[in-house]
N, C-alpha and C. Protein backbone atom coordinates (compact mmCIF):
# COMPACT_ATOMS: atom_id res chain seq x y z
N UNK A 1 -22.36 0.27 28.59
CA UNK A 1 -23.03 1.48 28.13
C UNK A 1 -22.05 2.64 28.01
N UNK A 2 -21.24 2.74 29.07
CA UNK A 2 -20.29 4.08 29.17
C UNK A 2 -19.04 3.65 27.82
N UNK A 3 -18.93 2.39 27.59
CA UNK A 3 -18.25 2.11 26.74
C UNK A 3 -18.18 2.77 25.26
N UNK A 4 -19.29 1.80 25.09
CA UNK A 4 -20.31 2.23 23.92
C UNK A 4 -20.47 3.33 23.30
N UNK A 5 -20.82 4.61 24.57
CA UNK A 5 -21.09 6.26 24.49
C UNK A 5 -19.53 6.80 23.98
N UNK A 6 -18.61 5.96 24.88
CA UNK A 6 -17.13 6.57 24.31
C UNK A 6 -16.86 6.44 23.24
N UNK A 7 -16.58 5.21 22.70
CA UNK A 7 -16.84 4.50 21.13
C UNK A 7 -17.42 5.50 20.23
N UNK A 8 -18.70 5.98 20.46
CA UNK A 8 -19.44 6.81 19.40
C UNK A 8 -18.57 8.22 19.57
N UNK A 9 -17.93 8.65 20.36
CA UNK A 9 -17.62 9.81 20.60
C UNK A 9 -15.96 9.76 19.74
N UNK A 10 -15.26 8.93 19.89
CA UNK A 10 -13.80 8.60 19.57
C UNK A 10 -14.06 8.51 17.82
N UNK A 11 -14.95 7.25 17.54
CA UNK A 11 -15.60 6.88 16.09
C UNK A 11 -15.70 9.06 14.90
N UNK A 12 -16.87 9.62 16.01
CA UNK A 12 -16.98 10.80 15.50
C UNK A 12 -15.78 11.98 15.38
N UNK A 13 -14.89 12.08 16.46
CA UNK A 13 -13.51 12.39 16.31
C UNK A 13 -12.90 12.06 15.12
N UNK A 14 -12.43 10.76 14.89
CA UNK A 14 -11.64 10.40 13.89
C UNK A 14 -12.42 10.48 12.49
N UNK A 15 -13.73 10.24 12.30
CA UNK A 15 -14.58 11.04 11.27
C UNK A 15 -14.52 12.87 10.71
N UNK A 16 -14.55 12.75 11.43
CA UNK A 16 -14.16 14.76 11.90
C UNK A 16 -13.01 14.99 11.33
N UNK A 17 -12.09 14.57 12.02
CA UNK A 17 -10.53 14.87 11.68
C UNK A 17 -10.21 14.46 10.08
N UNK A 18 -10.61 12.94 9.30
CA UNK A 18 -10.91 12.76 8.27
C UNK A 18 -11.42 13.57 7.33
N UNK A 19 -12.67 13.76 7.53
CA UNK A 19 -13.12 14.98 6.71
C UNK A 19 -12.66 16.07 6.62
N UNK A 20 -12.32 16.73 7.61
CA UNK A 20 -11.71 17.99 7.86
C UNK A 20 -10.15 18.03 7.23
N UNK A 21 -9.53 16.90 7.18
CA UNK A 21 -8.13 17.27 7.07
C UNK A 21 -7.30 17.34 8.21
N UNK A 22 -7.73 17.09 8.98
CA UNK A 22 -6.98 17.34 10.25
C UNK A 22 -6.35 16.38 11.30
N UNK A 23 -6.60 14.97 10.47
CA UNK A 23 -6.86 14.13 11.45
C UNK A 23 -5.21 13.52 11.35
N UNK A 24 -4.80 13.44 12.41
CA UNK A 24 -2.95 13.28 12.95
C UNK A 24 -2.93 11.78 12.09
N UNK A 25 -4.14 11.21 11.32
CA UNK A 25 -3.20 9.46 10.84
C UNK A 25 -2.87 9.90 9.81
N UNK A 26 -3.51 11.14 9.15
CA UNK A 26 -2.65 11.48 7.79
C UNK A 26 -1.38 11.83 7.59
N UNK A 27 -0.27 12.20 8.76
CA UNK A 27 0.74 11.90 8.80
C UNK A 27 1.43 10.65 9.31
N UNK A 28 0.68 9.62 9.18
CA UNK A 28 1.57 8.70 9.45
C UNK A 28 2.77 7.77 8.44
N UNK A 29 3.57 7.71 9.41
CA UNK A 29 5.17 7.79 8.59
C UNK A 29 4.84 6.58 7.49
N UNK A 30 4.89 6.39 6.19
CA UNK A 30 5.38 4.54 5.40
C UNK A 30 7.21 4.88 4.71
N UNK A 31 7.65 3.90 4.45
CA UNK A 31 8.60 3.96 3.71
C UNK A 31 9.13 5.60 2.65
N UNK A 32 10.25 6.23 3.04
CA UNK A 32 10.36 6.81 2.09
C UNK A 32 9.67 8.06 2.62
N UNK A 33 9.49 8.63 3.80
CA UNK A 33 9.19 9.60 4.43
C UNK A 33 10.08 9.23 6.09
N UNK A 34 9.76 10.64 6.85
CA UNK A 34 10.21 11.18 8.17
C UNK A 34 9.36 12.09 8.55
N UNK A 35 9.49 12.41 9.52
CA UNK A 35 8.71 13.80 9.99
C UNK A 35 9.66 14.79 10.29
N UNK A 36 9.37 15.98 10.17
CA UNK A 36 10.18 17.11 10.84
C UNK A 36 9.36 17.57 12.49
N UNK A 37 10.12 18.52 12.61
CA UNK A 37 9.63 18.70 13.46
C UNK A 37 8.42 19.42 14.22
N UNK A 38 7.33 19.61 13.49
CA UNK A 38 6.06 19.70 13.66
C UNK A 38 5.33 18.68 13.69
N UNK A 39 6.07 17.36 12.98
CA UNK A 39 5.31 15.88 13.01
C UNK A 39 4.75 15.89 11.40
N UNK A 40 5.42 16.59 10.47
CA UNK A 40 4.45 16.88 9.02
C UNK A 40 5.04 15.92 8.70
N UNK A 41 5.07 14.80 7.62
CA UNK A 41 5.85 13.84 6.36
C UNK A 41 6.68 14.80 5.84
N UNK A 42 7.95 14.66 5.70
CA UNK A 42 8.60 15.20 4.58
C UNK A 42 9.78 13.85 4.28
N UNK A 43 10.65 13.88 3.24
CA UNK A 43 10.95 12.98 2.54
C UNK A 43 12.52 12.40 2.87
N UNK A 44 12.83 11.27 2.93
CA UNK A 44 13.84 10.81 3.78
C UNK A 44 14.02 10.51 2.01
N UNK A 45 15.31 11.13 1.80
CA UNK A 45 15.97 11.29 0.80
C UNK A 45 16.78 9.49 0.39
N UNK A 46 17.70 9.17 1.11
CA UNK A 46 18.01 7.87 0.98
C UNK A 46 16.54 6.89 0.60
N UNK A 47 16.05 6.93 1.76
CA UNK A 47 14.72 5.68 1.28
C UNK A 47 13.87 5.75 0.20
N UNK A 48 14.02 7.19 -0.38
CA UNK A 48 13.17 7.42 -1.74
C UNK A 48 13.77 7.55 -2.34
N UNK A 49 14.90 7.26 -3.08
CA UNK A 49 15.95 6.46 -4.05
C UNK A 49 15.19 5.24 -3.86
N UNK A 50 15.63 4.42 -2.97
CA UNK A 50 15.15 2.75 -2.88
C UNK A 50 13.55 2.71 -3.53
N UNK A 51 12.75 3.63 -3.11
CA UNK A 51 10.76 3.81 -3.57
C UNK A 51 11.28 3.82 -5.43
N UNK A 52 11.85 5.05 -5.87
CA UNK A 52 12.37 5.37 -7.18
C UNK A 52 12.82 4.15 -7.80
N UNK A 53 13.82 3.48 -7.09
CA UNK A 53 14.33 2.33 -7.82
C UNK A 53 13.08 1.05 -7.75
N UNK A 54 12.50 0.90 -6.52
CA UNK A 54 11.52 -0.29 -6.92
C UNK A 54 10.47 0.04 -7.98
N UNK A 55 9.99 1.56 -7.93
CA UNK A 55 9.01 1.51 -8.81
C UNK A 55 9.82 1.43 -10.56
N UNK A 56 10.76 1.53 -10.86
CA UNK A 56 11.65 1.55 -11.96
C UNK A 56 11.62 0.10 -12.63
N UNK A 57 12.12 -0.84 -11.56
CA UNK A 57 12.79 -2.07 -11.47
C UNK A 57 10.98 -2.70 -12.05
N UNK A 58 9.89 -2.50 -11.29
CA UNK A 58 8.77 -3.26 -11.87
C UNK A 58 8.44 -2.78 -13.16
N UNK A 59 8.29 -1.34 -13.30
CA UNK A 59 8.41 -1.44 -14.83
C UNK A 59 8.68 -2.06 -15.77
N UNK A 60 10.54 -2.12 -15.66
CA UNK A 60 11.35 -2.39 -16.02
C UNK A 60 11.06 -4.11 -16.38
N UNK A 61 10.13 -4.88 -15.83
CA UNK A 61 9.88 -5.81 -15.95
C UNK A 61 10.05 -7.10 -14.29
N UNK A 62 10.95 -6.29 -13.38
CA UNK A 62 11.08 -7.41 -12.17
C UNK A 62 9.94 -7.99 -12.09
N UNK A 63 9.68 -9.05 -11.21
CA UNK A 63 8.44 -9.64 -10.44
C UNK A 63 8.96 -9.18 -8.73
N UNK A 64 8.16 -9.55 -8.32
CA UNK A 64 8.43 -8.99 -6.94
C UNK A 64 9.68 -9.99 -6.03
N UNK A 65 9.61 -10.62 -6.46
CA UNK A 65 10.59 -11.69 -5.72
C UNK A 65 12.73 -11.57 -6.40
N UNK A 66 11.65 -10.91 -7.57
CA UNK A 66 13.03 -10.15 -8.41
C UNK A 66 13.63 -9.07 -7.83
N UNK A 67 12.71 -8.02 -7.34
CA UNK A 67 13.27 -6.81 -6.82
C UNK A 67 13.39 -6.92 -5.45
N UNK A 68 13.04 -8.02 -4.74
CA UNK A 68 13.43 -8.53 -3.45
C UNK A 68 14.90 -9.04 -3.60
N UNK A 69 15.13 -9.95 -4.53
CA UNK A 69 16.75 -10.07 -4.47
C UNK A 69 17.51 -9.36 -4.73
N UNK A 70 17.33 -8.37 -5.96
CA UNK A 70 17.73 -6.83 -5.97
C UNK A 70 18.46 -6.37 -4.53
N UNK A 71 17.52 -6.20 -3.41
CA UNK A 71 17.62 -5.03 -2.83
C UNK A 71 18.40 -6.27 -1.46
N UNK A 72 18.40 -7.59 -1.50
CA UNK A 72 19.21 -8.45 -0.81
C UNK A 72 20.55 -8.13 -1.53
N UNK A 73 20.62 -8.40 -2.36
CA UNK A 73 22.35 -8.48 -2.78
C UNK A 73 22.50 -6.87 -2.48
N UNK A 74 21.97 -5.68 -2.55
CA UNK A 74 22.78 -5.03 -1.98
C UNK A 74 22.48 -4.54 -0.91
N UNK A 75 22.10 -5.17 0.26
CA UNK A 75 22.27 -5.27 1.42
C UNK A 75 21.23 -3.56 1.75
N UNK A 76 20.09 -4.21 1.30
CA UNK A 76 18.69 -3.28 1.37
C UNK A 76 17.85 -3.47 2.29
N UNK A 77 17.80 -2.91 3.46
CA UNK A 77 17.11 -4.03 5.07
C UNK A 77 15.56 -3.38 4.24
N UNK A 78 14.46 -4.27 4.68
CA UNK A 78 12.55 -3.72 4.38
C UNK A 78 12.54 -2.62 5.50
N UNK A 79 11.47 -2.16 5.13
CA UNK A 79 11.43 -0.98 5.75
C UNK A 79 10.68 -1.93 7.53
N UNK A 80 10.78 -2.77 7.82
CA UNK A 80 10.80 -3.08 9.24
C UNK A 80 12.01 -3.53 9.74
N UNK A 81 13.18 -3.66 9.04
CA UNK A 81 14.61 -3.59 8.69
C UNK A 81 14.93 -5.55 9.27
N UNK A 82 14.14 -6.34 8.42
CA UNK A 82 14.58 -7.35 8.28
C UNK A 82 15.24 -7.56 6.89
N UNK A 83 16.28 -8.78 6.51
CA UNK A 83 17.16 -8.47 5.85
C UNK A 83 16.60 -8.14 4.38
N UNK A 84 15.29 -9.28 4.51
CA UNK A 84 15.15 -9.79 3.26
C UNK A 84 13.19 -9.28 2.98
N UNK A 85 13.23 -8.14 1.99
CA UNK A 85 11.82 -7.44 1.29
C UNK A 85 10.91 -8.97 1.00
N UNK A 86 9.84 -9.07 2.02
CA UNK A 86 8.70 -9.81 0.95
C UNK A 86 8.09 -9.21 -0.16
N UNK A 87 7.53 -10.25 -0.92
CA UNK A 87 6.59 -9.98 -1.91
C UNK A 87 5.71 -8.95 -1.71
N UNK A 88 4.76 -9.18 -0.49
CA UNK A 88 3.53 -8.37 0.18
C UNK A 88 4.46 -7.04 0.08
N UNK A 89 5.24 -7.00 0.50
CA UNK A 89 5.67 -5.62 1.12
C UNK A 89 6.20 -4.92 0.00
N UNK A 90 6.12 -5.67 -1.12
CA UNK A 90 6.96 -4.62 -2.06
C UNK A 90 5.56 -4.40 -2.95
N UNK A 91 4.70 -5.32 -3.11
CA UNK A 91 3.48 -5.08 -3.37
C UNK A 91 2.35 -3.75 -3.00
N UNK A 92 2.84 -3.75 -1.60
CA UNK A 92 2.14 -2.90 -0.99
C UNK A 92 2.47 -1.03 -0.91
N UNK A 93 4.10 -1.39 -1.34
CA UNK A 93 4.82 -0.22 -1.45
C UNK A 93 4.33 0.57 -2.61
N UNK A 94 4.41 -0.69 -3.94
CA UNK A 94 4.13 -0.13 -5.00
C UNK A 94 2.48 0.05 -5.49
N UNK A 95 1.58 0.26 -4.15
CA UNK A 95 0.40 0.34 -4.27
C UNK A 95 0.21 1.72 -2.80
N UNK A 96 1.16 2.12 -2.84
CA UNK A 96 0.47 2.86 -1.82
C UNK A 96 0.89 4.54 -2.16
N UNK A 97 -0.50 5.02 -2.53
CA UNK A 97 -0.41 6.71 -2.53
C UNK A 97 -0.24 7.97 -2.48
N UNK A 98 0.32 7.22 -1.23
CA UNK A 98 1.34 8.33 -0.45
C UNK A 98 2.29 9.06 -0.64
N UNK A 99 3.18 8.04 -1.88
CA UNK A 99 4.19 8.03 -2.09
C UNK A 99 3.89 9.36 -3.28
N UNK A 100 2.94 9.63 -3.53
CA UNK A 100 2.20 10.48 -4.83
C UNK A 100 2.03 11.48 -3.80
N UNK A 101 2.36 11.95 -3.01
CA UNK A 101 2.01 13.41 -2.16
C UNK A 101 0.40 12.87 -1.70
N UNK A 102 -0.37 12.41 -2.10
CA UNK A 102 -1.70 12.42 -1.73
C UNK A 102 -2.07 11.42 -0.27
N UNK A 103 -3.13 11.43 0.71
CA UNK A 103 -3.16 10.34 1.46
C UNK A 103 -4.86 10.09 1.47
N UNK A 104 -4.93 8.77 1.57
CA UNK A 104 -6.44 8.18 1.37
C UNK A 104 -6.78 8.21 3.01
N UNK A 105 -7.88 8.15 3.66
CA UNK A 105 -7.95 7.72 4.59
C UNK A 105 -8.99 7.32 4.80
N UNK A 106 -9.40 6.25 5.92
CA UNK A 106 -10.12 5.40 5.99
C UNK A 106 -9.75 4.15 5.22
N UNK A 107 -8.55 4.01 4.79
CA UNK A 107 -8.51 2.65 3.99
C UNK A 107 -8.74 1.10 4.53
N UNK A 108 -8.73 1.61 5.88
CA UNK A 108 -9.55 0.47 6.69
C UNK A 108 -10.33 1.05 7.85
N UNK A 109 -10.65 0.28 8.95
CA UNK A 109 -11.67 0.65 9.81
C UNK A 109 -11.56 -0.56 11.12
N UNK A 110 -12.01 0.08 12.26
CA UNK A 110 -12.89 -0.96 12.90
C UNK A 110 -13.64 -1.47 13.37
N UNK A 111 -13.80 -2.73 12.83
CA UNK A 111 -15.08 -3.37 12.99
C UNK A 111 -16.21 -3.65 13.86
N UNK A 112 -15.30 -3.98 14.93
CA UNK A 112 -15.55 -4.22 16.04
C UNK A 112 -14.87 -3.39 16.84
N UNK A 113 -15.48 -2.30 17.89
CA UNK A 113 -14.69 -2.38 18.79
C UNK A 113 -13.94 -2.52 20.34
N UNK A 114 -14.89 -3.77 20.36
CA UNK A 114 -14.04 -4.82 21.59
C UNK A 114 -12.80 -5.18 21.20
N UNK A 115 -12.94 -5.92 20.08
CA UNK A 115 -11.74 -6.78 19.39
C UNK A 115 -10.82 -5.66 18.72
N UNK A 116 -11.08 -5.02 18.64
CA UNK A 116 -10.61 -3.97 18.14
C UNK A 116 -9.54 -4.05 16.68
N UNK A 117 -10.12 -5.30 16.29
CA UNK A 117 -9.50 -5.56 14.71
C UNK A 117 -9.78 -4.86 13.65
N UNK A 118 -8.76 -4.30 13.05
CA UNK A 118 -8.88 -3.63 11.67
C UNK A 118 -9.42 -4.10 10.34
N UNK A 119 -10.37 -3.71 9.60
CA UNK A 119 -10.21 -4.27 8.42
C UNK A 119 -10.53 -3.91 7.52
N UNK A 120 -10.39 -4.41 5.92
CA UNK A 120 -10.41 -3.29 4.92
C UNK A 120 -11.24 -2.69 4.09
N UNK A 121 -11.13 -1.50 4.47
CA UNK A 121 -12.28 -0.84 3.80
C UNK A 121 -12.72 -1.11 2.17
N UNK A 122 -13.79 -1.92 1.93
CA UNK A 122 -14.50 -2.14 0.36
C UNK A 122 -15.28 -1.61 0.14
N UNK A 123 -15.61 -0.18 0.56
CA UNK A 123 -16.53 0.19 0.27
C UNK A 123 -17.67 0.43 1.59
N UNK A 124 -17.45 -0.30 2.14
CA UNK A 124 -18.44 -0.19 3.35
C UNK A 124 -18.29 1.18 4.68
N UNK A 125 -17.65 2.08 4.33
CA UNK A 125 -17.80 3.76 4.92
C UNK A 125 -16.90 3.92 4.31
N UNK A 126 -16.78 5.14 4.20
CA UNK A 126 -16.54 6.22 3.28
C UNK A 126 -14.83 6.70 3.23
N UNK A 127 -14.41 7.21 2.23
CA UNK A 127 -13.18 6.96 2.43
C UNK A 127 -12.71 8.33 1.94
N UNK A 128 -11.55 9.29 2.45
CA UNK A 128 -11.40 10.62 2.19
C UNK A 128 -9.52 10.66 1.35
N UNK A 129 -10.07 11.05 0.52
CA UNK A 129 -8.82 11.76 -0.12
C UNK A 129 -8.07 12.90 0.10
N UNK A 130 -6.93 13.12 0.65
CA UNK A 130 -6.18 14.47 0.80
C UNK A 130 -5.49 14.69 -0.56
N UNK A 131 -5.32 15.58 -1.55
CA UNK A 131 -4.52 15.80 -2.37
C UNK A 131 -3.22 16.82 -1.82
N UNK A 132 -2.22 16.60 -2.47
CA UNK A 132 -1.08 17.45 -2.05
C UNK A 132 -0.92 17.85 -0.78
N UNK A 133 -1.13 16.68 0.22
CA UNK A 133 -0.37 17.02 1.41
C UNK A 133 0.53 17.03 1.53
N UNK A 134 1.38 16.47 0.79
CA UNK A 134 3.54 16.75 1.42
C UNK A 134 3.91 16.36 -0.11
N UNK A 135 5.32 16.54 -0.06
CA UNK A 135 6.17 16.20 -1.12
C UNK A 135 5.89 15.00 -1.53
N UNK A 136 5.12 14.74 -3.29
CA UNK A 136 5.54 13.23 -3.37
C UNK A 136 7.21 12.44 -3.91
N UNK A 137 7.23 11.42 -3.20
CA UNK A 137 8.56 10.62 -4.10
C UNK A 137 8.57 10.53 -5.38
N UNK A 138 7.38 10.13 -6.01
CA UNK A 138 7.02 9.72 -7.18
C UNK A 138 5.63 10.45 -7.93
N UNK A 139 5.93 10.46 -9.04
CA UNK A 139 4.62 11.35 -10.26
C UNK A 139 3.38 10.39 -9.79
N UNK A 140 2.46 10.85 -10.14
CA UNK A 140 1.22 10.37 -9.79
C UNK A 140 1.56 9.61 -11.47
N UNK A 141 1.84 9.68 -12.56
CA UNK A 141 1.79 8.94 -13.63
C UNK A 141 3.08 8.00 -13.41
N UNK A 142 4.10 7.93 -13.13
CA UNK A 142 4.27 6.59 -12.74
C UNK A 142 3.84 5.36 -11.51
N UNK A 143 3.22 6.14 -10.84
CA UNK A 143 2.18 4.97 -9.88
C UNK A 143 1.22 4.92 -10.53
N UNK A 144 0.18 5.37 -11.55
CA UNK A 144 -0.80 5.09 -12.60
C UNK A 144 -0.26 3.96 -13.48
N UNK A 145 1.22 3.99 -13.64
CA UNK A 145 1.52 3.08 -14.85
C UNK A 145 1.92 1.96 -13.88
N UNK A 146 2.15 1.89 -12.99
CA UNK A 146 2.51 0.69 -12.02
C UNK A 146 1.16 -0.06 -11.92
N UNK A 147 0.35 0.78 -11.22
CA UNK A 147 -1.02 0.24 -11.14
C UNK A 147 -1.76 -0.38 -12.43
N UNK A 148 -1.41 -0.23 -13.31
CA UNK A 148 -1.73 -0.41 -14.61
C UNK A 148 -1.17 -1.73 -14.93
N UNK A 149 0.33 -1.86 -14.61
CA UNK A 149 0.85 -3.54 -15.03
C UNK A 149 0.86 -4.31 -14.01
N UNK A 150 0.18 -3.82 -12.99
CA UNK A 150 0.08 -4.89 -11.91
C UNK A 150 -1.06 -5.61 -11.80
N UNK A 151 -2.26 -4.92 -12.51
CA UNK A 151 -3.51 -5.65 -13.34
C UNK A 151 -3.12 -6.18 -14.67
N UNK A 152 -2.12 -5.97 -15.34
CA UNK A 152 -1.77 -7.01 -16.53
C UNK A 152 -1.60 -7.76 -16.51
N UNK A 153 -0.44 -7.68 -15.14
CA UNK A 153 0.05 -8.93 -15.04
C UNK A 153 -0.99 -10.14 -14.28
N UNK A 154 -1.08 -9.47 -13.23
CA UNK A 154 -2.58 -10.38 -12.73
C UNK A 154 -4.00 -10.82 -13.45
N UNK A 155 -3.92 -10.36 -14.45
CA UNK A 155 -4.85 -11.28 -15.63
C UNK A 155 -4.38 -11.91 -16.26
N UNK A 156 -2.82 -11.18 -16.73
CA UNK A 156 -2.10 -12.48 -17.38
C UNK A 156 -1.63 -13.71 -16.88
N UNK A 157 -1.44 -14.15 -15.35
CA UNK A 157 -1.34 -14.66 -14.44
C UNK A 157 -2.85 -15.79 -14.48
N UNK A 158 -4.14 -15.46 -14.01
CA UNK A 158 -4.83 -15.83 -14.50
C UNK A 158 -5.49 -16.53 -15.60
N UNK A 159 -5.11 -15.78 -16.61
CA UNK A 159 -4.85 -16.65 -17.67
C UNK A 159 -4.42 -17.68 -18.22
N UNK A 160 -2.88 -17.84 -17.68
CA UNK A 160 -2.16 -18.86 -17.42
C UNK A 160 -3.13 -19.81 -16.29
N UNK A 161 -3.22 -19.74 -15.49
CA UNK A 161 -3.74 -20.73 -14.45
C UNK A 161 -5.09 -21.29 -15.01
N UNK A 162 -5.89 -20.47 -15.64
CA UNK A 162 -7.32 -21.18 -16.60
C UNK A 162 -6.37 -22.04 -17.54
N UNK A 163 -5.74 -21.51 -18.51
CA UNK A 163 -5.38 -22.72 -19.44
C UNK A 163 -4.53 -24.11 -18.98
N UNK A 164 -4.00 -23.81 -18.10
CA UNK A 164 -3.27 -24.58 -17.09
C UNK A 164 -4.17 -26.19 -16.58
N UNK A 165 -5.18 -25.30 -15.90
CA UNK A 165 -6.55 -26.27 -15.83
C UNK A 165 -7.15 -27.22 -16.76
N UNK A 166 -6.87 -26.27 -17.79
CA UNK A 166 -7.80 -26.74 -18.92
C UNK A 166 -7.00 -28.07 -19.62
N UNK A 167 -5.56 -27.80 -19.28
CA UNK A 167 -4.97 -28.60 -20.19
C UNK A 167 -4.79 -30.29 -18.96
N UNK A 168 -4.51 -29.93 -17.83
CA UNK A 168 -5.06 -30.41 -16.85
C UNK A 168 -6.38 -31.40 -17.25
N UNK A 169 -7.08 -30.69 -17.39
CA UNK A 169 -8.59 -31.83 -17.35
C UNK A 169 -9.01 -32.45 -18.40
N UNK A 170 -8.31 -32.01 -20.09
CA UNK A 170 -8.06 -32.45 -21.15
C UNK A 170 -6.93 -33.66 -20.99
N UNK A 171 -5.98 -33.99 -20.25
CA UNK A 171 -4.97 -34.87 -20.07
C UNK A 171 -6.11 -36.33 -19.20
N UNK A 172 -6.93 -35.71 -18.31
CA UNK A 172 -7.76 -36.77 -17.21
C UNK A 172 -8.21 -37.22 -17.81
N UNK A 173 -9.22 -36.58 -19.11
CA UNK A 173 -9.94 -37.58 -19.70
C UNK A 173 -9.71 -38.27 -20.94
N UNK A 174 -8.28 -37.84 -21.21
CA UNK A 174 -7.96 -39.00 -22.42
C UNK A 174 -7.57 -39.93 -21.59
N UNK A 175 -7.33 -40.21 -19.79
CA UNK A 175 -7.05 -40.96 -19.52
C UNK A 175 -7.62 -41.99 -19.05
C-alpha cells in the first residue's frame, strides 16, 4: 500500500515536471551534447561533426552498416565508446530529436512498477514536446529529410522482400 501511494506520487512528479518543462530528463545527455555547468545540454563540438557527418553520409546514400565502417576505418569509438557503431545505434541517432534543439518526452514509460521495465510509448500516455530547448546540431529540415528516406527505404526494402516471396512460391509450384 505505502508502495503504491509512493508510485502515484513519483508517477505525478515526473508528469508535472513534463508538462511544465521542468522536468531534469529533458536534459539528458545523447550523442553530440555535454552539459555545462548548470547541468543545461550544450554542444560537444567534436561529436557533432561525427552527428553532421552521419546525417550527410545517409543522405548521401550509406546504409547503416556503410556508415558504421565509415566511422571504423577512422577509428570513430559509438557513443558507448565500443570500437565498432551498430546499425541500431546509428539508426537511432539518426532518429532522435534532440539533435534538432527540441526534446520529446515521455517517449517511453513504466509499465510496471515493480519490474520497473521501460517501454515504448505508442500512444498509450501522452507525450510532451519542448521546442528550442538548447542549441540544435542539425536543421530540423535535414532530420525531416532523413526521416523521409528512412521510410523509402523501408518500403523499398519491403518491396523487395514481397517480390522476393512471390518469385519464391512461383518457382514451388512449377515444381
Amino acid at each position: 500500500m505505502v508502495i503504491s501511494v509512493l508510485y502515484i506520487y513519483i508517477k505525478f512528479g515526473i508528469n508535472y515536471g513534463l508538462k511544465t518543462g521542468t522536468s531534469k530528463l529533458y536534459n539528458r545527455i545523447c550523442y553530440g551534447y555535454t552539459h555545462d555547468n548548470e547541468g543545461n545540454l550544450i554542444v560537444d563540438e567534436i561529436e557533432a561533426v561525427i552527428v553532421r557527418t552521419i546525417f550527410d553520409m545517409y543522405l548521401e546514400g550509406y546504409s547503416f552498416s556503410g556508415i558504421s565502417k565509415e566511422l571504423l576505418c577512422h577509428n570513430i569509438k559509438s557513443p558507448t565508446g565500443k570500437e565498432k557503431w551498430s546499425s541500431e545505434t546509428i539508426s537511432k541517432l539518426l532518429s532522435n530529436e534532440k539533435l534538432t534543439g527540441d526534446v520529446l518526452g515521455q517517449k517511453t514509460y513504466v509499465e510496471d512498477y515493480l519490474s520497473g521495465k521501460q517501454v515504448k510509448n505508442n500512444g498509450e500516455k501522452d507525450k510532451y514536446i519542448l521546442r528550442n530547448h538548447h542549441e540544435p546540431i542539425i536543421s530540423k529540415e535535414l532530420f525531416d529529410k532523413v526521416q523521409e528516406e528512412k521510410i523509402r527505404r523501408r518500403r523499398r526494402r519491403r518491396k523487395e522482400e514481397e517480390e522476393e516471396e512471390e518469385e519464391e512460391e512461383e518457382e514451388e509450384e512449377e515444381e
